[in-house]
Protein backbone atom coordinates (compact mmCIF):
# COMPACT_ATOMS: atom_id res chain seq x y z
CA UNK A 1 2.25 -24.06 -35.83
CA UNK A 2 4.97 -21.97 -33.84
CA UNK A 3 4.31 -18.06 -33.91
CA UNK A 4 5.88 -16.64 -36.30
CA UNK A 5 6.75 -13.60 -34.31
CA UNK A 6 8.41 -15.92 -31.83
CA UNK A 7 12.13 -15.10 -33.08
CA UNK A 8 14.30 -16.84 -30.45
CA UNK A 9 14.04 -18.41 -27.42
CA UNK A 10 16.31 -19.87 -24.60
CA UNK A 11 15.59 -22.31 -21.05
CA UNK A 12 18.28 -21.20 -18.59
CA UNK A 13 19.13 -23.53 -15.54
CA UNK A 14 16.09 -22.00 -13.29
CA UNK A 15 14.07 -18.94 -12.82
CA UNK A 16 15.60 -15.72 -15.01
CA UNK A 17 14.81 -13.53 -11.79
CA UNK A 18 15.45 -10.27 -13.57
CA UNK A 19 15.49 -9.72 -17.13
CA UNK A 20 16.14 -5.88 -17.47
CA UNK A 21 18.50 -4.71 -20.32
CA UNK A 22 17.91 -5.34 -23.78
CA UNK A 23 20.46 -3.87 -26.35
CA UNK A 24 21.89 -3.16 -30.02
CA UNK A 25 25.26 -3.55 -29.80
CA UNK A 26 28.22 -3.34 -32.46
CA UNK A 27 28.32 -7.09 -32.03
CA UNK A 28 24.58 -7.69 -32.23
CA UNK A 29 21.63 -7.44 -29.88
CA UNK A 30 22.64 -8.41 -26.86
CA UNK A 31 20.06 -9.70 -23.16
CA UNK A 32 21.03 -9.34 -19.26
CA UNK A 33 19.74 -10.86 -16.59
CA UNK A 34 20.63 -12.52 -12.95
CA UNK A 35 19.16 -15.36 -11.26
CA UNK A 36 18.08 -15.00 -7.73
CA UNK A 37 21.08 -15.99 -6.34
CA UNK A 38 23.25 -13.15 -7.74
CA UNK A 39 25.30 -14.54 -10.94
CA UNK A 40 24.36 -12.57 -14.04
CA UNK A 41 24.03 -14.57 -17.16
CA UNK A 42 23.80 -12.45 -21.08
CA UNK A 43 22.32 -14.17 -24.22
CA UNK A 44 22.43 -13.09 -28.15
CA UNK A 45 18.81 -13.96 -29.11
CA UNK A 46 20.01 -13.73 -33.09
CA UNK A 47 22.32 -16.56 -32.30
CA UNK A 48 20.23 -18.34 -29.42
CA UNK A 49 22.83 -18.63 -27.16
CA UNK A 50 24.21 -17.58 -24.11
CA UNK A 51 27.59 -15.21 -25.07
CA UNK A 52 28.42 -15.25 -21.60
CA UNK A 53 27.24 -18.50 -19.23
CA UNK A 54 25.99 -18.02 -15.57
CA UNK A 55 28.86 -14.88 -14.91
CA UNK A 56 30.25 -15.42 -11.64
CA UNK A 57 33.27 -14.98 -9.91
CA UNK A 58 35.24 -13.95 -6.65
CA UNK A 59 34.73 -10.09 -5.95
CA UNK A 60 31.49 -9.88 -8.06
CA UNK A 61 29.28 -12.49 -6.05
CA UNK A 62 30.36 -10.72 -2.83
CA UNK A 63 29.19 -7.63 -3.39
CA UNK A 64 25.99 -8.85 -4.78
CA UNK A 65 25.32 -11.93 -2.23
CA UNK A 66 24.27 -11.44 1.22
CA UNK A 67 24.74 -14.92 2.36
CA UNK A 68 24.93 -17.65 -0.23
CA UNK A 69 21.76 -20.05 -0.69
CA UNK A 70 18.88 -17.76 0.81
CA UNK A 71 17.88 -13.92 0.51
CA UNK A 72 20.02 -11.58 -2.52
CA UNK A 73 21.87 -8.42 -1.15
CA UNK A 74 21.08 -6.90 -4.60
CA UNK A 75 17.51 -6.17 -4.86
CA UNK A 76 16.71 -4.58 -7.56
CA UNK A 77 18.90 -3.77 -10.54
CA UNK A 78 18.94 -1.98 -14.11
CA UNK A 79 21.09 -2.19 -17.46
CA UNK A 80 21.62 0.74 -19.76
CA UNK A 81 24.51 0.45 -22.95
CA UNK A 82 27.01 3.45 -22.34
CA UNK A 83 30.31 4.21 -24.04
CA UNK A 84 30.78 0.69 -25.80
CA UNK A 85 30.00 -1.33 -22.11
CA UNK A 86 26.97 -3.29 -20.53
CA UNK A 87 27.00 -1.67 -17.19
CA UNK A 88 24.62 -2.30 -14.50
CA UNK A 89 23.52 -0.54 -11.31
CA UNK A 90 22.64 -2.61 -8.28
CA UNK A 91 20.52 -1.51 -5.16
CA UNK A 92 21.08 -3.41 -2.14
CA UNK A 93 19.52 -3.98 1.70
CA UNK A 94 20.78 -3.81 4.58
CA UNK A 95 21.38 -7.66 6.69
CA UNK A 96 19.36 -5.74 9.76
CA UNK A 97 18.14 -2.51 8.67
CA UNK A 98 17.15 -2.19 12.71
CA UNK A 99 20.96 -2.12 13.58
CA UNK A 100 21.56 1.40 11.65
CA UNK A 101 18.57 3.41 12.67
CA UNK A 102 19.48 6.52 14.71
CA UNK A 103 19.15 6.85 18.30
CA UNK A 104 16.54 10.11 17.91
CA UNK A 105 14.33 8.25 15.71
CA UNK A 106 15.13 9.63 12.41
CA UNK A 107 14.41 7.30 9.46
CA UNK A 108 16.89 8.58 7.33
CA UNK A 109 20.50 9.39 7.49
CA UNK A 110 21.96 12.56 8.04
CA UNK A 111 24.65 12.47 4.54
CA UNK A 112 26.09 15.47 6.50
CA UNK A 113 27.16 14.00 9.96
CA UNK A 114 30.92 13.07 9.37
CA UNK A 115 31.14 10.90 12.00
CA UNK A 116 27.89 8.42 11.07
CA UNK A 117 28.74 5.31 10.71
CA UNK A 118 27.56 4.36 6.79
CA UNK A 119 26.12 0.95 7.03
CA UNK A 120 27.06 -1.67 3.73
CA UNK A 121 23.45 -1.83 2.85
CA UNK A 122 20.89 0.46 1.24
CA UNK A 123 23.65 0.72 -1.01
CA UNK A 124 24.04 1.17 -5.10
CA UNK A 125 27.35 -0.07 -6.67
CA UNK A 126 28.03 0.34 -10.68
CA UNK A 127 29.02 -2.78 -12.48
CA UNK A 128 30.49 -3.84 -15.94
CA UNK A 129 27.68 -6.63 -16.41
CA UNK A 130 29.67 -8.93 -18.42
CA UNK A 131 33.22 -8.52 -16.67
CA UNK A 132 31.50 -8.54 -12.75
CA UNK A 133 33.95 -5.29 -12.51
CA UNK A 134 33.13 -3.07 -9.51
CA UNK A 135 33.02 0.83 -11.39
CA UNK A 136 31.97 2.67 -8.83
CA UNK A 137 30.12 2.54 -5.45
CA UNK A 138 28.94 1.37 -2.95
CA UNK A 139 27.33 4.58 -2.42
CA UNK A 140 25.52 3.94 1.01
CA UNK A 141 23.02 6.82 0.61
CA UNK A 142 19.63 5.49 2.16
CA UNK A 143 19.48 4.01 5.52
CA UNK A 144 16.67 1.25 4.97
CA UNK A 145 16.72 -1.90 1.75
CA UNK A 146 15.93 -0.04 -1.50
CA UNK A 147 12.96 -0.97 -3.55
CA UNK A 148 13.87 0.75 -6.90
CA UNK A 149 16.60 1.88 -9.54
CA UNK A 150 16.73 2.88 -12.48
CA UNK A 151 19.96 3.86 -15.14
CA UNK A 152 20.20 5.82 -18.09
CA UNK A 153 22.78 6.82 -21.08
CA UNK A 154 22.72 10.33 -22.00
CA UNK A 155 24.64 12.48 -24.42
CA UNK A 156 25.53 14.40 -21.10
CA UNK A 157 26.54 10.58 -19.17
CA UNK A 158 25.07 8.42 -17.23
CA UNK A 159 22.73 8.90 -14.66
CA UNK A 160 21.09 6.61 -12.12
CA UNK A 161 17.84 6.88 -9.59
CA UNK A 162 17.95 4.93 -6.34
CA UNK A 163 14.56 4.79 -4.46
CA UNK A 164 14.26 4.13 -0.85
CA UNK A 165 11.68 1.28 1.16
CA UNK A 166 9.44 1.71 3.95
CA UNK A 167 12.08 2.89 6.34
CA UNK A 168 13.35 5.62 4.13
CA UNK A 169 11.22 7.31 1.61
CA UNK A 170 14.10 9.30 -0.60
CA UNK A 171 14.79 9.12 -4.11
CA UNK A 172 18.51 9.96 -5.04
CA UNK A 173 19.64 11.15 -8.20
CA UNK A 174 23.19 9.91 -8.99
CA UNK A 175 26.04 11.15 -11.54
CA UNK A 176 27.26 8.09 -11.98
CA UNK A 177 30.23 9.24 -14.44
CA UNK A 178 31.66 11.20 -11.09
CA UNK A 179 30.12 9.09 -8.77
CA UNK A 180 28.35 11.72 -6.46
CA UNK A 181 24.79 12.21 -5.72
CA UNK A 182 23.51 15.27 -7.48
CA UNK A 183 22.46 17.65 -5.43
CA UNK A 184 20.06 16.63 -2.08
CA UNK A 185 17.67 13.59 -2.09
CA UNK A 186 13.82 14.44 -3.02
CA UNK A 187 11.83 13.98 -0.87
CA UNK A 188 7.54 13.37 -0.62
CA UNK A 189 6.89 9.97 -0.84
CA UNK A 190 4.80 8.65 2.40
CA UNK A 191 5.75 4.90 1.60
CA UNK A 192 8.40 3.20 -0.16
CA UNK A 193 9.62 4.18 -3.81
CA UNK A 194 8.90 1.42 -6.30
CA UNK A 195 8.73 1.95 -10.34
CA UNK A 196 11.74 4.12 -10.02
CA UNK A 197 12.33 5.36 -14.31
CA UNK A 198 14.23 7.61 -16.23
CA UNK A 199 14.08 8.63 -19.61
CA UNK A 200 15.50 11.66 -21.99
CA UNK A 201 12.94 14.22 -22.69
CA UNK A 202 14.07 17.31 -25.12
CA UNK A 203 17.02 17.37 -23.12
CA UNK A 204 16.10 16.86 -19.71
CA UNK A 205 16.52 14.16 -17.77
CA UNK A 206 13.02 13.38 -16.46
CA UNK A 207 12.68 10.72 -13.09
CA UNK A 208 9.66 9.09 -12.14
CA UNK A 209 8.74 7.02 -9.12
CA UNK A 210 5.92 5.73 -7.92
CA UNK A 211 5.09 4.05 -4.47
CA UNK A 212 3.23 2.01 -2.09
CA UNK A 213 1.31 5.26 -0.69
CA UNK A 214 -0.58 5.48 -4.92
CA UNK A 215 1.04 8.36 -6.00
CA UNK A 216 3.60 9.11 -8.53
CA UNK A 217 5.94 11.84 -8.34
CA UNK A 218 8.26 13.27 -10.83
CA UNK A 219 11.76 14.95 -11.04
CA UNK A 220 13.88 17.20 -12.82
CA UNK A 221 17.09 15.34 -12.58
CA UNK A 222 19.90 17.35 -13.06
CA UNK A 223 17.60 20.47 -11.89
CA UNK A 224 17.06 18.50 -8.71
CA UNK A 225 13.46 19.61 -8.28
CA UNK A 226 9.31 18.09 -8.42
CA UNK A 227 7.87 18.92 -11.31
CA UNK A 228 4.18 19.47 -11.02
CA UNK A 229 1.99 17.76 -8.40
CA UNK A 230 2.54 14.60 -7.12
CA UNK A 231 -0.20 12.31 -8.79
CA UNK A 232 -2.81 10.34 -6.96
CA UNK A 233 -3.68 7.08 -8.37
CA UNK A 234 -5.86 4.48 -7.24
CA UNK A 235 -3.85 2.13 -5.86
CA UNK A 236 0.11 1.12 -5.30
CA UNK A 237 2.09 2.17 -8.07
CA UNK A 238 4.55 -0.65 -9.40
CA UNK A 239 6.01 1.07 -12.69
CA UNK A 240 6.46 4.31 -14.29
CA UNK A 241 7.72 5.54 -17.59
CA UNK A 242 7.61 8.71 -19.71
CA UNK A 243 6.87 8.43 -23.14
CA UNK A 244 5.60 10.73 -26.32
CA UNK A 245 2.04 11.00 -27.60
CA UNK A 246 1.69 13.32 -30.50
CA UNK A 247 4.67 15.40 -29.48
CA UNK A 248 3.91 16.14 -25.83
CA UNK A 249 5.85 14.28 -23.10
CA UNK A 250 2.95 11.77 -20.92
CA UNK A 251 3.72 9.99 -18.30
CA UNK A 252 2.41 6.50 -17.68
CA UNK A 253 1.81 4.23 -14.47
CA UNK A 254 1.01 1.11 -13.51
CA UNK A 255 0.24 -0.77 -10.27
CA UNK A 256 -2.65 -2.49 -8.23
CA UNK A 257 -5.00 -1.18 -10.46
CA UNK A 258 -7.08 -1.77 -13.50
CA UNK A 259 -5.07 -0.79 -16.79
CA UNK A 260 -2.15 2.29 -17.62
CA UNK A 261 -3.40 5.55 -16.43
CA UNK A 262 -1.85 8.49 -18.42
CA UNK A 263 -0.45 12.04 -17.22
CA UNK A 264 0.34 14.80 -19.60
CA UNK A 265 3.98 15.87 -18.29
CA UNK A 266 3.91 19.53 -18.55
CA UNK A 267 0.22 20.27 -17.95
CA UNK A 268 -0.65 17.83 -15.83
CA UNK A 269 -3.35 17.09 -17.36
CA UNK A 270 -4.85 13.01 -16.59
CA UNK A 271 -5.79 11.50 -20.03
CA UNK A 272 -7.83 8.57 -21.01
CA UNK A 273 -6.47 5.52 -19.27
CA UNK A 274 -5.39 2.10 -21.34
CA UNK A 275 -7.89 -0.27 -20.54
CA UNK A 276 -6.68 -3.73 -19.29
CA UNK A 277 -5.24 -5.68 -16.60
CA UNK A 278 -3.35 -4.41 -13.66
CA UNK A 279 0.42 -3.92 -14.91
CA UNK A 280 3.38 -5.68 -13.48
CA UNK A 281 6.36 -4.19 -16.15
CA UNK A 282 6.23 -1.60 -18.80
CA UNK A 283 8.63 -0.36 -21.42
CA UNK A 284 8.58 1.73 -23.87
CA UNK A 285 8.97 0.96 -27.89
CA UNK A 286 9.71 2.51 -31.10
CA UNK A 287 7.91 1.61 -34.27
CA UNK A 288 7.28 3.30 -37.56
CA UNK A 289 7.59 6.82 -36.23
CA UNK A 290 5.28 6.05 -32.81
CA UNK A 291 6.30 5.30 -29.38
CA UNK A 292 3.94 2.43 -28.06
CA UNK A 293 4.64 1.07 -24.38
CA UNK A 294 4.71 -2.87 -23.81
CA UNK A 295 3.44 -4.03 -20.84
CA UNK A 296 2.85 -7.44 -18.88
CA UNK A 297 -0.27 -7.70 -17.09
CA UNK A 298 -1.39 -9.71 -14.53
CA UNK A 299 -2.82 -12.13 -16.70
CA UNK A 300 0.75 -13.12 -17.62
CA UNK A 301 0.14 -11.30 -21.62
CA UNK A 302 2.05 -8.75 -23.20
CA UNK A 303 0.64 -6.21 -24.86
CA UNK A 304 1.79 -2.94 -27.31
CA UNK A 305 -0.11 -0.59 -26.92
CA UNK A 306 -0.58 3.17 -28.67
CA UNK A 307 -1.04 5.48 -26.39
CA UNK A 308 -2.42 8.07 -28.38
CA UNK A 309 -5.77 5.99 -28.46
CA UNK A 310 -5.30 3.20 -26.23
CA UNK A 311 -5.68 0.86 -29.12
CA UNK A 312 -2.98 -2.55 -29.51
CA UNK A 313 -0.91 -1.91 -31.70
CA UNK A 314 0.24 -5.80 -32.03
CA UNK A 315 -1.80 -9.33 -31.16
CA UNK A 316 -1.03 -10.13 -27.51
CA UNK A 317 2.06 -12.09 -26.50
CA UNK A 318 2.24 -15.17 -24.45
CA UNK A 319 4.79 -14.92 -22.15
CA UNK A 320 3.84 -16.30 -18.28
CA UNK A 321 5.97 -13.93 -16.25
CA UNK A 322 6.65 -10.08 -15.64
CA UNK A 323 10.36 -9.44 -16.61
CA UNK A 324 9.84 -7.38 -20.03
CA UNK A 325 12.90 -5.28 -22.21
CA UNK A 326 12.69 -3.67 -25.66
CA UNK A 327 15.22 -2.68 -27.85
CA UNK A 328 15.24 -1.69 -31.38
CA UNK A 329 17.78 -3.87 -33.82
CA UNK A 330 18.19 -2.55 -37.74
CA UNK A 331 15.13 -1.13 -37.64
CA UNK A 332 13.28 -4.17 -36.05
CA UNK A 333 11.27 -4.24 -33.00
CA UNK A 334 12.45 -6.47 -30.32
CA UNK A 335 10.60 -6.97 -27.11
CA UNK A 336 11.99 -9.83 -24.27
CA UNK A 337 9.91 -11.33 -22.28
CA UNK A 338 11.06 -13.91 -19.11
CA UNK A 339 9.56 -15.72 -15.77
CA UNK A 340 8.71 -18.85 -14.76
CA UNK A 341 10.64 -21.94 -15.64
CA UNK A 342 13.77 -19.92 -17.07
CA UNK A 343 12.45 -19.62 -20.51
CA UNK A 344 13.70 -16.38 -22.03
CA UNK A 345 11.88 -15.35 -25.53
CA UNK A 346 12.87 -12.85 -27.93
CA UNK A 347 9.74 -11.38 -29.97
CA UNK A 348 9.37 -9.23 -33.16
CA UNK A 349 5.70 -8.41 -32.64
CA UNK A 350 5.21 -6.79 -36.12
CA UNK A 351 6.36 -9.92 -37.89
């Protein structure tokens, strides 16, 4: 017997490489993705169908394709629903990061020297997800491929996070509605910046990033400052999100390492750790009055979790990839789950 919290499901041509954004939208709840080679395909899991097949066209594929057939240009990319449009934000490498690094050594660019030559990679560029429109960008801000972004709607617009890769460590803070960086990039990482996050915490826009040297560090946005210590974990750090647990702000990472380890934001306090498999994608979810995360584990399961106790919250789901998105439509949980073999499921897993 099929699972009854198994509410739609779709097989798309090959791999969904990234499924990110998961939305309620006036016309229903709407899924984004992109396949490996660039095009960027959106389905309507309450109709099982694809509302917009395999976008691609002229202008959109050449920003996001480096050369057809073999290695993306757009690395890493996330959704967010802002002002009535699917937008996404796309972080991009360089063809040979070796041809832009500075004569003196320096691993980063100089955003002040006028007459520096800004490469086409390490770029971000703002998209309209279902109309391949450019919006803004490129904004050619780090010097080296990027590893991590991350977009967000606010009340206040929309912000984005760009973090750098092994050649340059910076995470950049972006008003996307003006198109400027704001303020100067952050600095402290020691490796690259992967598990890039935002999220909307009584007012402030809160960052987090993790990396490949096991800490995460986190950011005032629009204050463009560290807040707290930078946090030492036991191994790389793949994702980060910031969440609520009895009405304080945590944060939550995980990486190449046992289970979700938990920070109290303001204190920086550690608190007890979720126990389970090392975490490839985590989200967080709304459900009668409690913010659980969802996460994919190693073991190709995802879970819902309540932080408050480390208990789940739901009966594992099946899913035999790490692309994960949650969403909330008329009051009903939705969490996505895609990987191998192009099979995209939409879940209600309180059903």
């Amino acid at each position: 017997m099929s699972d009854p919290r198994l509410l739609s499901q779709i097989s798309l041509p090959e791999r969904a490489y990234d499924t990110v954004g998961a939305f309620a939208t006036p016309a229903g709840p709407l899924v984004l993705g992109k396949f490996h080679d660039g095009p960027v395909w959106a389905w309507d899991p309450q109709n099982s169908e694809l509302r917009v097949t395999l976008l691609r066209h002229e202008g959109f594929d050449a920003h996001l394709a480096d050369y057809l057939g073999e290695e993306d240009l757009a690395t890493v990319l996330a959704f967010a629903w802002h002002d009535g449009r699917a937008l996404m934000l796309a972080g991009s490498k360089h063809d040979d990061p070796d041809e832009h690094v500075h004569d003196d050594g320096a691993e980063c660019f100089d955003s002040s020297d006028e007459d520096l030559e800004m490469p086409a990679g390490g770029a971000v560029r703002l998209y309209d997800a279902l109309t391949g429109e450019l919006v803004r960008g490129p904004f050619a801000a780090h010097d080296w491929d990027l590893w991590s972004v991350a977009l967000l709607s606010t009340p206040g617009g929309l912000v984005g996070l760009s973090g750098g890769g092994d050649g340059c460590r910076l995470v950049i803070a972006w008003d996307l509605d003006k198109g400027a960086m704001m303020g100067e990039p952050f600095e402290g990482h020691e490796d690259g910046v992967s598990g890039a996050s935002l999220s909307l915490v009584d007012g402030r826009v809160i960052g987090a990033t993790g990396s490949h040297d096991s800490g995460v560090r986190v950011w005032d946005v629009r204050a463009t400052g560290q807040l707290g210590e930078p946090w030492a974990l036991p191994g790389q750090v793949r994702v980060t999100l910031v969440t609520t647990v009895a009405g304080r702000a945590v944060i939550a990472a995980g990486g190449d390492f046992d289970g979700i380890h938990l920070r109290d934001l303001d204190t920086g306090e550690a608190l007890p750790p979720i126990a389970g498999p090392p975490a490839r994608a985590l989200a967080v979810l709304e459900h009668d009055g409690r913010s659980l995360i969802a996460g994919i584990g190693d073991d190709d399961v995802a879970r819902i979790w309540d932080p408050a106790d480390g208990s789940e919250a739901a009966a594992p789901i099946p899913c035999h990839g790490d692309m994960l998105a949650t969403t909330d439509v008329d009051g009903r949980a939705l969490v996505v789950v895609s990987g191998g073999e192009g099979v995209v499921q939409a879940w209600d897993p309180f059903a």
